[in-house]
Protein backbone atom coordinates (compact mmCIF):
# COMPACT_ATOMS: atom_id res chain seq x y z
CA UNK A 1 179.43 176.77 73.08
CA UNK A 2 182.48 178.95 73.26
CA UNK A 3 183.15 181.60 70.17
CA UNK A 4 186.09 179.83 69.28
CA UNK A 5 184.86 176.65 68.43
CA UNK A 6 184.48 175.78 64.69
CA UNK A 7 180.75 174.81 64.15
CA UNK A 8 180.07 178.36 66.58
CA UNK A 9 182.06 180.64 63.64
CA UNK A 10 180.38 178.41 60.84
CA UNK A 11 176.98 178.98 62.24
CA UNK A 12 177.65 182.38 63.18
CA UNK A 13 178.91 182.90 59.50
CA UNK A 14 175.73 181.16 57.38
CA UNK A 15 173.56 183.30 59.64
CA UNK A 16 175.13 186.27 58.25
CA UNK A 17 175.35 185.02 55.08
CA UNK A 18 171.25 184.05 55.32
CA UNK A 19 170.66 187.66 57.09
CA UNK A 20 169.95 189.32 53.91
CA UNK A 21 167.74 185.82 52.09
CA UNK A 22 164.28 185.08 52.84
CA UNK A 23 164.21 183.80 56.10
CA UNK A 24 165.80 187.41 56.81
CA UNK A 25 163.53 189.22 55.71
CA UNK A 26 160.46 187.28 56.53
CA UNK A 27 161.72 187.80 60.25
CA UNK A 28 161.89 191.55 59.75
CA UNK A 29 158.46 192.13 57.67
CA UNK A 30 157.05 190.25 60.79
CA UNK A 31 159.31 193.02 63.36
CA UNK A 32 161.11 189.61 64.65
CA UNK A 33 164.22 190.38 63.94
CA UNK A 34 165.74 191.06 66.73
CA UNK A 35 165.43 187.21 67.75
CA UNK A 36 167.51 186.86 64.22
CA UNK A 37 170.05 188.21 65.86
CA UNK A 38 170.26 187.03 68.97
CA UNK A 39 171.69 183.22 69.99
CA UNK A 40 168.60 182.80 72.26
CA UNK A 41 166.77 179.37 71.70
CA UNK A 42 162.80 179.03 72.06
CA UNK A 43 160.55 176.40 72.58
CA UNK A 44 159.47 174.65 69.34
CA UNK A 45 155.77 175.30 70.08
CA UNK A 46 156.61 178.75 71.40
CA UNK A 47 158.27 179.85 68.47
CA UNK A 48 155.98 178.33 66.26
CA UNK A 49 153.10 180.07 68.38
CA UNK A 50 154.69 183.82 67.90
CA UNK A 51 155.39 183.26 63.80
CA UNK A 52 152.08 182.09 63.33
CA UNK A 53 150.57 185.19 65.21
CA UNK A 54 152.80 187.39 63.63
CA UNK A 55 152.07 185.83 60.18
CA UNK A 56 148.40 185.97 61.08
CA UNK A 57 148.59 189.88 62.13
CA UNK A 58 150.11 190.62 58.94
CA UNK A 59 147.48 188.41 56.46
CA UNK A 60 144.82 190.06 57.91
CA UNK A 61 146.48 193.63 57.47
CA UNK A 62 147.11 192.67 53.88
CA UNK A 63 143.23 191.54 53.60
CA UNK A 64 141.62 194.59 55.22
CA UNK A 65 143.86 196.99 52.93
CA UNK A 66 142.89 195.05 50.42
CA UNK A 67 139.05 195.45 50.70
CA UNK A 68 139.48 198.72 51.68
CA UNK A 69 141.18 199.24 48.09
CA UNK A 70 138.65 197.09 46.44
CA UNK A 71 135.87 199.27 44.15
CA UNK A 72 133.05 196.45 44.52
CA UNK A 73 133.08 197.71 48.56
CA UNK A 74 132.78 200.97 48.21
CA UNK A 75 129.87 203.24 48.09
């Protein structure tokens, strides 16, 4: 679609707009932004493939600091 075309500067607008709400900053706590910003379009199951890694990578980060932290594990 060219840049001139209406629904192009709406969408191009709201994503703005949504850059700095959760979807925003999900994509950068997961280091995805860059696809934020960028007008490329995945596969469905491709996409959904790469967020579910990345949101995989991250839980178990979040666990392992978390036992790490806990007393009851430690010596």
């Amino acid at each position: 679609m060219k840049n001139e075309r209406i629904p192009k500067i709406i969408y191009r607008g709201r994503r703005e707009k949504m850059r700095n709400k959760d979807t925003g900053d999900l994509l950068r706590e997961l280091n995805l932004e860059e696809y934020w910003d960028q007008d490329c379009i995945f596969d469905t199951l491709v996409w959904r493939d790469k967020i579910k890694k990345k949101i995989h990578e991250r839980e178990e980060k979040l666990w392992r600091e978390e036992c790490l932290s806990s007393r009851k594990l430690r010596k």
